[in-house]
C-alpha atoms as a PDB file:
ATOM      1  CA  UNK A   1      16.746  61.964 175.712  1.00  0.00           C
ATOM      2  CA  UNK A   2      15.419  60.744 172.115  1.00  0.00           C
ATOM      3  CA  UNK A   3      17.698  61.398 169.210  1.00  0.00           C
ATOM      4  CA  UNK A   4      15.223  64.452 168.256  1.00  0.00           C
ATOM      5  CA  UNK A   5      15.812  66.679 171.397  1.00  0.00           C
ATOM      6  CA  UNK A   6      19.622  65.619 171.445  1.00  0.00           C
ATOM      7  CA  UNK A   7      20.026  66.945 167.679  1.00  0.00           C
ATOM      8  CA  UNK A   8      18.131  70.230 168.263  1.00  0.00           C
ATOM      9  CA  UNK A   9      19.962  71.050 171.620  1.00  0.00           C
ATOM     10  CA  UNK A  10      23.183  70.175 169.710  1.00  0.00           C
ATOM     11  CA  UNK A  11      21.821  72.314 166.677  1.00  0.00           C
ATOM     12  CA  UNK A  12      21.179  75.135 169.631  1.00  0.00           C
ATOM     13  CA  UNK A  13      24.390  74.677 171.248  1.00  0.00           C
ATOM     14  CA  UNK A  14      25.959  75.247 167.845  1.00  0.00           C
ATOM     15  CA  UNK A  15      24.307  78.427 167.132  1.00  0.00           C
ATOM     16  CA  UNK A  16      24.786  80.257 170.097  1.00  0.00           C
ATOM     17  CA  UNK A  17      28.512  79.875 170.067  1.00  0.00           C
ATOM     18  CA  UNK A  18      28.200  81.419 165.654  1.00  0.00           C
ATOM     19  CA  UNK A  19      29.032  84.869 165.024  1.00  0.00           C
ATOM     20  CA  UNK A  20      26.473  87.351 163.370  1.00  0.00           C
ATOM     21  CA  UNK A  21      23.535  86.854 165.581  1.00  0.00           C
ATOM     22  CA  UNK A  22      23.715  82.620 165.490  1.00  0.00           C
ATOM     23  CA  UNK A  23      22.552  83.474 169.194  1.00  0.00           C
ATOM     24  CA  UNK A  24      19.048  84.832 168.309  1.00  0.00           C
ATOM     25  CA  UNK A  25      18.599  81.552 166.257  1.00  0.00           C
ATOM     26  CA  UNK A  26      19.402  79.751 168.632  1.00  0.00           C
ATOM     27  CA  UNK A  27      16.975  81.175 170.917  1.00  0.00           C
ATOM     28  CA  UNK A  28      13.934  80.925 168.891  1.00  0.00           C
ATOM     29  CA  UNK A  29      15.081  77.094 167.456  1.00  0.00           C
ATOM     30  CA  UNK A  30      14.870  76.909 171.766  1.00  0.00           C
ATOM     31  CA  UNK A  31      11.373  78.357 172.037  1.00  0.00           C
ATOM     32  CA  UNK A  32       9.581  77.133 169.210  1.00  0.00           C
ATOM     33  CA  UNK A  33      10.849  73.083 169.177  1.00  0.00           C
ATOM     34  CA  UNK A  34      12.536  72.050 172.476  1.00  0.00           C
ATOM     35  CA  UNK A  35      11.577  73.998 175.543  1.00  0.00           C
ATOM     36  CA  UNK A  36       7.565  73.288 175.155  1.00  0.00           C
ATOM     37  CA  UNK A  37       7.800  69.289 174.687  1.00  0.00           C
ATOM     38  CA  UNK A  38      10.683  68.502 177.422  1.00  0.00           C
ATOM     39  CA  UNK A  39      11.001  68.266 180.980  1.00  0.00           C
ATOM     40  CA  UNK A  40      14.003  67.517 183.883  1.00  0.00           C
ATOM     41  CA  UNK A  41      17.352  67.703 182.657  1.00  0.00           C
ATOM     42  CA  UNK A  42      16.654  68.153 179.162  1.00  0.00           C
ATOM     43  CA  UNK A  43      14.552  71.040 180.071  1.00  0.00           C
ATOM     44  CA  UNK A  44      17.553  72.608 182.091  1.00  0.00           C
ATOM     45  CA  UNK A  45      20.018  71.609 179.116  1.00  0.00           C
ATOM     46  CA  UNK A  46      17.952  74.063 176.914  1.00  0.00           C
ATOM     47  CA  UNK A  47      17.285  76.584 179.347  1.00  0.00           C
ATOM     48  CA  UNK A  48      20.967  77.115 180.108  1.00  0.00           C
ATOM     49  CA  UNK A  49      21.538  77.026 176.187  1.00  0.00           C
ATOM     50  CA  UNK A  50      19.403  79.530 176.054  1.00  0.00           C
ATOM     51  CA  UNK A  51      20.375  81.819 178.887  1.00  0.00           C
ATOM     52  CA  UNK A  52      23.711  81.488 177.640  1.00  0.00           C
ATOM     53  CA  UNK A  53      22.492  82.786 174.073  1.00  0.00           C
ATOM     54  CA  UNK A  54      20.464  85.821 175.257  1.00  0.00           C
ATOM     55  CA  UNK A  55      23.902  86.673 177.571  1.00  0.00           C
ATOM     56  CA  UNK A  56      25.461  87.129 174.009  1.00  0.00           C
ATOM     57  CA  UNK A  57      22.638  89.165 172.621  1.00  0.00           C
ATOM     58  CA  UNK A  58      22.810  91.372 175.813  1.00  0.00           C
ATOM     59  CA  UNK A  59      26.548  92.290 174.983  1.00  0.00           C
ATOM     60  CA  UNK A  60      26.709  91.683 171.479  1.00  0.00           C
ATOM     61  CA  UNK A  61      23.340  93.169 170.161  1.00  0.00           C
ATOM     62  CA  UNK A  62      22.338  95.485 172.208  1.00  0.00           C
ATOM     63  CA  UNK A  63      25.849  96.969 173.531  1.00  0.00           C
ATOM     64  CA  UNK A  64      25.175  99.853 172.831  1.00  0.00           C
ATOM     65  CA  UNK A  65      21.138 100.288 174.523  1.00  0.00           C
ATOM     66  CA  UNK A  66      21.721 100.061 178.417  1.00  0.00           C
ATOM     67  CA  UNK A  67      17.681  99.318 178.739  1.00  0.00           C
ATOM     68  CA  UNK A  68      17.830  96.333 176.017  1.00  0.00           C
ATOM     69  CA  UNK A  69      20.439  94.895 177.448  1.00  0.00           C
ATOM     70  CA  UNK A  70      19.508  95.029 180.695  1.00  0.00           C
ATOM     71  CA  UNK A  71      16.106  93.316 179.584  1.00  0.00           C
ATOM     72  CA  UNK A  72      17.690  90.903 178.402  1.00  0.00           C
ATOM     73  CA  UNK A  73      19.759  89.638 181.057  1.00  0.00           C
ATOM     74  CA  UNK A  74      16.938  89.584 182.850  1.00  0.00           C
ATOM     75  CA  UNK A  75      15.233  87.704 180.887  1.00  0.00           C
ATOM     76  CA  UNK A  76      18.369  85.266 180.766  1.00  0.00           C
ATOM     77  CA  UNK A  77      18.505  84.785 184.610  1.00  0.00           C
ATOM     78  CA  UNK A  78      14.630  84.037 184.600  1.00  0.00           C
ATOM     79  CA  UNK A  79      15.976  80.783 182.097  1.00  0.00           C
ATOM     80  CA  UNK A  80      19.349  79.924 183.868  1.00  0.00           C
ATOM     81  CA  UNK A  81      17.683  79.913 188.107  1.00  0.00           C
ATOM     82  CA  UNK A  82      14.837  77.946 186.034  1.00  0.00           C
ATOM     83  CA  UNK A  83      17.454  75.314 184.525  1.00  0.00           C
ATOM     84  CA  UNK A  84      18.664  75.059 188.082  1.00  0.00           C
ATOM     85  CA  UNK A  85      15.538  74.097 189.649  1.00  0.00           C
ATOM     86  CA  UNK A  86      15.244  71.090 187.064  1.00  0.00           C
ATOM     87  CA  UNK A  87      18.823  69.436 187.444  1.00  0.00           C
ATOM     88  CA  UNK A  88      21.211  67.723 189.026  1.00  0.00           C
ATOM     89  CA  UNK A  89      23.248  67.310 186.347  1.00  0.00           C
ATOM     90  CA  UNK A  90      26.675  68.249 187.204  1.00  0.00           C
ATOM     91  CA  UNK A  91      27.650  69.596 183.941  1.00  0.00           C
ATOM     92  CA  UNK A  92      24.567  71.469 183.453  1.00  0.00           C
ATOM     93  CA  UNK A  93      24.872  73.009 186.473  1.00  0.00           C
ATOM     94  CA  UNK A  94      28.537  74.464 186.108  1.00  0.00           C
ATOM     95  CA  UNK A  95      27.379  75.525 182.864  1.00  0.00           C
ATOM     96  CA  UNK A  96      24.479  77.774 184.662  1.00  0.00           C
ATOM     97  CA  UNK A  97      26.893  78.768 187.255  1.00  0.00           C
ATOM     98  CA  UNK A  98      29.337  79.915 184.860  1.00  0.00           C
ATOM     99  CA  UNK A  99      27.193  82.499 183.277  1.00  0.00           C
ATOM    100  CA  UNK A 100      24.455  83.379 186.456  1.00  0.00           C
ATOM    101  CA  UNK A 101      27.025  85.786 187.747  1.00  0.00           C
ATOM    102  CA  UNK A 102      27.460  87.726 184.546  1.00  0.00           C
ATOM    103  CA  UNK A 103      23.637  88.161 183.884  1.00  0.00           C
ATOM    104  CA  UNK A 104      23.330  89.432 187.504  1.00  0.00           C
ATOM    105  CA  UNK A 105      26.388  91.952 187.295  1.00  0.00           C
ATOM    106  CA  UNK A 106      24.767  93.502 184.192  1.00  0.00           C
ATOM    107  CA  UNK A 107      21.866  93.836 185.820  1.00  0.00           C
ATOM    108  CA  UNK A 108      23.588  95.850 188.819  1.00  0.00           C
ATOM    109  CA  UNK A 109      23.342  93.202 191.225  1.00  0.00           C
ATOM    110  CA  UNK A 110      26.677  92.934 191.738  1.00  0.00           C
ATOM    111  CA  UNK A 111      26.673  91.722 195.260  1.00  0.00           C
ATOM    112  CA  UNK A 112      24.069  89.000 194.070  1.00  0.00           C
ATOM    113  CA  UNK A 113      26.921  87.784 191.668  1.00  0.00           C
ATOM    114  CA  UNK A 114      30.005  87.903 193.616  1.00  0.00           C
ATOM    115  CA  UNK A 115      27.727  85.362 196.115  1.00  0.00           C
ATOM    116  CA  UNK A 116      26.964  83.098 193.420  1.00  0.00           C
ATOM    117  CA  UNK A 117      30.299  82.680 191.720  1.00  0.00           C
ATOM    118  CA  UNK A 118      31.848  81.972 195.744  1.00  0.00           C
ATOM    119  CA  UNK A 119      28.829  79.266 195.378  1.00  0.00           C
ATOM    120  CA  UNK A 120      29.615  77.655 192.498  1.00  0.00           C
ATOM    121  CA  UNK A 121      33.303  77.705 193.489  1.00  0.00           C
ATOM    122  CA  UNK A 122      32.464  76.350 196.973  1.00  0.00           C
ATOM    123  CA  UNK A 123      30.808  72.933 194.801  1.00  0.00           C
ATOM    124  CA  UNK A 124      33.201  72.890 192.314  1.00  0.00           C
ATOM    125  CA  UNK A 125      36.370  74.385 193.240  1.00  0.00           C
ATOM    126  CA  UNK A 126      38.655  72.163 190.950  1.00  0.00           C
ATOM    127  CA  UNK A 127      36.401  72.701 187.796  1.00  0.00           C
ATOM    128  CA  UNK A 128      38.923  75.518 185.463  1.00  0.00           C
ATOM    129  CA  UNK A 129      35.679  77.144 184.165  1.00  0.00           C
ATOM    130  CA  UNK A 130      34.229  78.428 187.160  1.00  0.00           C
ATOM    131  CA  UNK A 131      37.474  80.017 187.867  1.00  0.00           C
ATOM    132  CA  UNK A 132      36.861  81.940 184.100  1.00  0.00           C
ATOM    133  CA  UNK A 133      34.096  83.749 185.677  1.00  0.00           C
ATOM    134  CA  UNK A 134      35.426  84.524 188.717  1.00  0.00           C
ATOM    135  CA  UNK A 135      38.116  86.426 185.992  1.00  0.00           C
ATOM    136  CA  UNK A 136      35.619  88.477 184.316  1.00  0.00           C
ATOM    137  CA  UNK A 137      33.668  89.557 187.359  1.00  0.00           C
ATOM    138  CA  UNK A 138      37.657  90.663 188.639  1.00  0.00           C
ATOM    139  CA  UNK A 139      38.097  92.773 186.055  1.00  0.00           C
ATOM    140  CA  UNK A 140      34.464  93.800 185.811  1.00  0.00           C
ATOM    141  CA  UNK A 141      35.362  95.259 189.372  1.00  0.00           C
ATOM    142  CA  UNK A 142      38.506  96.921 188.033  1.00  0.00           C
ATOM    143  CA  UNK A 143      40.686  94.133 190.151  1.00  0.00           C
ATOM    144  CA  UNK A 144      43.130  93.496 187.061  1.00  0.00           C
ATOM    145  CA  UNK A 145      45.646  92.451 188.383  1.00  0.00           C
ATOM    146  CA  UNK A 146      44.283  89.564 190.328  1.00  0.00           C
ATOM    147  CA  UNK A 147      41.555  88.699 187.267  1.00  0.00           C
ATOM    148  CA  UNK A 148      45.081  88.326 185.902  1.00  0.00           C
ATOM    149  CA  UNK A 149      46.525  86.051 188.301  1.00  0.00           C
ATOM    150  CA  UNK A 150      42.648  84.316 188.394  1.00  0.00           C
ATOM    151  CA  UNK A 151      43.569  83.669 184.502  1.00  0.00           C
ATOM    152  CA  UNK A 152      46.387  82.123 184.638  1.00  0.00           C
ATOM    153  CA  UNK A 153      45.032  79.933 186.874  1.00  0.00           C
ATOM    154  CA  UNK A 154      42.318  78.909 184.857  1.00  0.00           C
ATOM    155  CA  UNK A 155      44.726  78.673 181.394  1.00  0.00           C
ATOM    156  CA  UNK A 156      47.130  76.061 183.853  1.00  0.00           C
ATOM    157  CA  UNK A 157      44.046  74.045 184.971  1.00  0.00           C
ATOM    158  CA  UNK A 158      42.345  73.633 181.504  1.00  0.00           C
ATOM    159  CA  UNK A 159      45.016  73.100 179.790  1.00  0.00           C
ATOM    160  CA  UNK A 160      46.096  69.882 182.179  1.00  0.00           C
ATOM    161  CA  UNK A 161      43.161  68.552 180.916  1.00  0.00           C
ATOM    162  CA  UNK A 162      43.000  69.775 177.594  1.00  0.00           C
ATOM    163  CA  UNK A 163      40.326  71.804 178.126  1.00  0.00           C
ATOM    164  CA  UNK A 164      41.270  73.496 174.974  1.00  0.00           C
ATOM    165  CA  UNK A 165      38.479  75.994 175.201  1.00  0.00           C
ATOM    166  CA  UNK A 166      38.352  77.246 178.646  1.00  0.00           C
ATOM    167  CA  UNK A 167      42.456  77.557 178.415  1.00  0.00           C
ATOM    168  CA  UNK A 168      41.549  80.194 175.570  1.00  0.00           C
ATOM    169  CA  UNK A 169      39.094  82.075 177.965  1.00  0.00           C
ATOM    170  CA  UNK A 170      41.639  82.085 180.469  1.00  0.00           C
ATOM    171  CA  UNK A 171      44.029  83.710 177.626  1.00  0.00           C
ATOM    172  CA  UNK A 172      41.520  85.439 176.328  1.00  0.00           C
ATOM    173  CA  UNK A 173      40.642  87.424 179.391  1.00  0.00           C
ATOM    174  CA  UNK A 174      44.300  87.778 180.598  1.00  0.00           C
ATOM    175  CA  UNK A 175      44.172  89.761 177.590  1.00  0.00           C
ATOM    176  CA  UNK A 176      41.785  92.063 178.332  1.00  0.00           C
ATOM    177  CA  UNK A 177      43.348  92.332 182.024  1.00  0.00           C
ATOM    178  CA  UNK A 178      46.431  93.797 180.752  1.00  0.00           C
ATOM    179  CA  UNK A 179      44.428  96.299 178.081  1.00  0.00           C
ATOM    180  CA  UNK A 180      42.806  97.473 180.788  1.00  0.00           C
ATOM    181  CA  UNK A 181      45.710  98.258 182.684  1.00  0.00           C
ATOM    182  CA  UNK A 182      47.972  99.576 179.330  1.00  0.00           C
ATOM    183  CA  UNK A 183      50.643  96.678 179.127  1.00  0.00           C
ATOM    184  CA  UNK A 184      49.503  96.216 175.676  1.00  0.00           C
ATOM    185  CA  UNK A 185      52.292  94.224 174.742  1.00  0.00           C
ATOM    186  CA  UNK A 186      51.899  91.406 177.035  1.00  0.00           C
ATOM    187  CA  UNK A 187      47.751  91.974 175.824  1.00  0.00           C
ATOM    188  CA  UNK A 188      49.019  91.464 172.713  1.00  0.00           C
ATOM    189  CA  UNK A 189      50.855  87.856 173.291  1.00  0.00           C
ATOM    190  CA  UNK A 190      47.839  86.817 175.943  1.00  0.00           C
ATOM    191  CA  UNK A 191      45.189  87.313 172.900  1.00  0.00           C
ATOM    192  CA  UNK A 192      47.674  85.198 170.521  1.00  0.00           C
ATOM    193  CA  UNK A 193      47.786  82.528 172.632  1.00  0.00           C
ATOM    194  CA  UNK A 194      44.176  82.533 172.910  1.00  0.00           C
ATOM    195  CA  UNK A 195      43.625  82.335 169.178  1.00  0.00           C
ATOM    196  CA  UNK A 196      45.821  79.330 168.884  1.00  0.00           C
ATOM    197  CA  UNK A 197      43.698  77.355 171.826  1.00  0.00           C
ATOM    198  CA  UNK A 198      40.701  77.852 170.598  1.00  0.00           C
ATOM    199  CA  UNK A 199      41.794  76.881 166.814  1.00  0.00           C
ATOM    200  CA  UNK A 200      43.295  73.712 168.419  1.00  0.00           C
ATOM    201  CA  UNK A 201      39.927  73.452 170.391  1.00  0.00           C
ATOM    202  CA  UNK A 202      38.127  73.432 166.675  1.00  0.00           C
ATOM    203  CA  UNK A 203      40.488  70.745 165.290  1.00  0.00           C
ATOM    204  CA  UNK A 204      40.176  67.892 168.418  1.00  0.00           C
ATOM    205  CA  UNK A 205      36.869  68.532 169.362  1.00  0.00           C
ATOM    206  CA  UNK A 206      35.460  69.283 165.738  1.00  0.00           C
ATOM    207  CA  UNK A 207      32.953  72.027 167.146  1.00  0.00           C
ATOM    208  CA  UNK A 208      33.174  75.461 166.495  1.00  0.00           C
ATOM    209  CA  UNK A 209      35.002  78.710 168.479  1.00  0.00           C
ATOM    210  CA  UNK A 210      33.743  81.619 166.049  1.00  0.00           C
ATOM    211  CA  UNK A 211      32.460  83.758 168.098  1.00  0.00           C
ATOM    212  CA  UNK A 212      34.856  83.394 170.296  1.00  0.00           C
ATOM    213  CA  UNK A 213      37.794  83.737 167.262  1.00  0.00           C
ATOM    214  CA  UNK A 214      35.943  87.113 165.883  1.00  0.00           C
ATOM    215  CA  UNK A 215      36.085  88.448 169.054  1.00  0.00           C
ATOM    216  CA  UNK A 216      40.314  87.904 169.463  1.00  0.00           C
ATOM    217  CA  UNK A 217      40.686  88.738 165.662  1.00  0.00           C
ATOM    218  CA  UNK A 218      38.725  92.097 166.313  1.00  0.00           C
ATOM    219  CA  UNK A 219      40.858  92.855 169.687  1.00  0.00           C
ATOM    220  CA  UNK A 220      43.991  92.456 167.883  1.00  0.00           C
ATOM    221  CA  UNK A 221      43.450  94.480 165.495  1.00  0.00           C
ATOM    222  CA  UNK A 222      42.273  97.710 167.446  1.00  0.00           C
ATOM    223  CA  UNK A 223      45.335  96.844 169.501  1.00  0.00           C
ATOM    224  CA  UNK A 224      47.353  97.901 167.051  1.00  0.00           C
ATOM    225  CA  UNK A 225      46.204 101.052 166.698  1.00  0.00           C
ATOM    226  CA  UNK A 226      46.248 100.894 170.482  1.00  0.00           C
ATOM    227  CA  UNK A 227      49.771 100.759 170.620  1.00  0.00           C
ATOM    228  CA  UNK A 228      50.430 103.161 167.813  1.00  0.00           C
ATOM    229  CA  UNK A 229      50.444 106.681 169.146  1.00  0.00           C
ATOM    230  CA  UNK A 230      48.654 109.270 166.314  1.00  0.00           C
ATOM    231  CA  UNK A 231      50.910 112.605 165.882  1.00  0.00           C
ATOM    232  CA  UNK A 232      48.559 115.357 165.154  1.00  0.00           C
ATOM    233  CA  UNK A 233      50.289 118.665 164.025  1.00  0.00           C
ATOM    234  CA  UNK A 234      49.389 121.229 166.508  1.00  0.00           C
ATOM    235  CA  UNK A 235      49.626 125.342 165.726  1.00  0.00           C
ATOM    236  CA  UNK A 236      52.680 126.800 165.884  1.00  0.00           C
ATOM    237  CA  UNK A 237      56.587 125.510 165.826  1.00  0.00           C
ATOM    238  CA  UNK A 238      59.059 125.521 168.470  1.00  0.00           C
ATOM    239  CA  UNK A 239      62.424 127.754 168.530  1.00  0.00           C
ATOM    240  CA  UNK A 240      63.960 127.121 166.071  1.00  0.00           C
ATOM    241  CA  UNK A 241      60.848 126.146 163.636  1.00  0.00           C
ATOM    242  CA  UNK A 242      60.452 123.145 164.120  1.00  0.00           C
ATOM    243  CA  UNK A 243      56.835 121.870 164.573  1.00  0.00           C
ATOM    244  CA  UNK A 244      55.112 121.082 167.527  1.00  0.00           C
ATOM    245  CA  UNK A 245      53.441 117.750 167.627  1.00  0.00           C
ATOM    246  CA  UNK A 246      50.374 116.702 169.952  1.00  0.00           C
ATOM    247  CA  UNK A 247      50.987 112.401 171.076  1.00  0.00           C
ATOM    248  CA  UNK A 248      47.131 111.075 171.097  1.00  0.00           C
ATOM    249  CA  UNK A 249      47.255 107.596 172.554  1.00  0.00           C
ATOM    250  CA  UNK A 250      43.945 105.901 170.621  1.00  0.00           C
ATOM    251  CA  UNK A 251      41.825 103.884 172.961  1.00  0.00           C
ATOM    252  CA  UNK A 252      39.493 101.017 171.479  1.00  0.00           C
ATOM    253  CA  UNK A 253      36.384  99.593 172.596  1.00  0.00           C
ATOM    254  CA  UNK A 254      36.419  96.227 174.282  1.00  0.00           C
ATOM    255  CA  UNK A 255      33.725  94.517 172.238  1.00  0.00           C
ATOM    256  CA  UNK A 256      33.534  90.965 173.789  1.00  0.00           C
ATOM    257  CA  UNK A 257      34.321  89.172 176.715  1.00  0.00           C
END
C-alpha cells in the first residue's frame, strides 16, 4: 500500500470513530478517493472502514427513522460481505466480523447474525473483540445477564493484552446490561470504568475514543436522573393532611452501543 492510500484510510479510520457525524465524512473521503483506485486488501481495509461508518450513521443519525436506518445497514452489509471476498487479512477480517452481525440484526435477520458471530468465534475464538459482539447481540436478545457474563469476559481478555479499547466495550456494554435490567448502581461503576479505558486507550495508543467517550458521558448523565425517583404531588392528602405523593421512576434512552 503507497503512503497515499495508507494516509487516507488512516484519515477514514479517524473519522468514523469522531463524534458529530465524523462518520458521514468518512464515508464520502471513502467513496470519492480510496475505494475507486484500490484493489485486494486495501480495497477490503476501506470497505470495512466504511461499513463500520454507515453502522454509526444507522444508529446515530437516523435513530430515530426505522426505514433510514434500515437502508443503511443494508447498504453497510453490501460493503462489509464485499471486504470479505477481497481478504485474507486476519485483522481485516475480525474487524468485518465484528460488525456483520450488528448490520444483519438491524435489518431483522437475526438468525443470519447469531450464525455469523458463532462463525467468527469458531476462527477466532481467543480474539476479546469478537466476544464484544457476541455481548451486544445478548442483550439485543434481552439475554442480560449472560451479555453480562459475555462482558466480563471480553474486559479480562483485552485487558491481558492491553487491549485498552475493546476492555472499554466490554465495560461499556456491561453497563448497558445492568440498565437494562435496573441495577443502576453497578451500571453506574461498569460505565466509569469504561471511561477510564478508553481515556487510557487515547494516551498509549495516541488515537482517538470520542465517540465512544460522548456516548459514556451521555449515559451517565441520564443515569442520574435514572436513579433519582421524581415526586409529583398528586390530588388530595392522606388522614391526617398530609399529601399524597406519586414515585415516577424516569427511564432514559440508550443512545449508543
Amino acid at each position: 500500500m503507497n503512503d497515499k492510500f495508507t494516509n487516507l484510510l488512516e484519515k477514514a479510520e479517524n473519522l468514523r470513530n469522531q463524534k458529530d457525524g465524523g462518520w458521514n465524512k468518512a464515508i464520502k473521503l471513502l467513496d470519492v478517493d480510496v475505494i475507486p483506485f484500490v484493489m485486494g486488501d486495501v480495497l477490503a481495509k476501506a470497505l470495512n472502514t466504511r461499513g463500520w461508518a454507515l453502522y454509526y450513521s444507522a444508529i446515530k443519525d437516523f435513530r430515530d427513522s426505522e426505514v433510514n436506518k434500515i437502508a443503511t445497514c443494508i447498504e453497510a452489509e453490501s460493503s462489509l460481505r464485499t471486504a470479505l471476498e477481497n481478504t485474507k487479512d486476519r485483522d481485516i477480517l475480525i474487524s468485518v466480523y465484528n460488525c456483520l452481525p450488528l448490520v444483519l440484526w438491524i435489518q431483522g435477520k437475526q438468525d443470519e447474525a447469531w450464525k455469523i458471530s458463532e462463525e467468527a468465534i469458531s476462527k477466532f475464538d481467543e480474539v476479546p473483540s469478537v466476544w464484544n459482539t457476541v455481548s451486544i447481540l445478548c442483550r439485543w436478545a434481552k439475554l442480560n445477564e449472560k451479555s453480562i457474563e459475555v462482558c466480563e469476559r471480553v474486559y479480562q481478555t483485552a485487558l491481558a493484552i492491553e487491549d485498552f479499547r475493546t476492555a472499554g466495550h466490554g465495560k461499556h456494554n456491561q453497563g448497558d446490561a445492568f440498565k437494562e435490567l435496573g441495577r443502576k448502581e453497578e451500571a453506574e461503576k461498569a460505565y466509569k470504568e469504561a471511561e477510564k479505558l478508553y481515556l487510557q486507550f487515547e494516551h498509549v495508543s495516541g488515537q482517538k475514543a470520542t465517540v465512544h467517550l460522548k456516548g459514556i458521558k451521555n449515559k451517565l448523565k441520564l443515569l442520574i436522573i435514572l436513579i433519582a425517583f421524581v415526586c409529583i404531588p398528586a390530588i388530595g392528602t392522606l388522614n391526617g393532611g398530609v399529601s399524597r405523593y406519586k414515585i415516577i421512576s424516569i427511564e432514559a434512552p440508550s443512545f449508543f452501543i
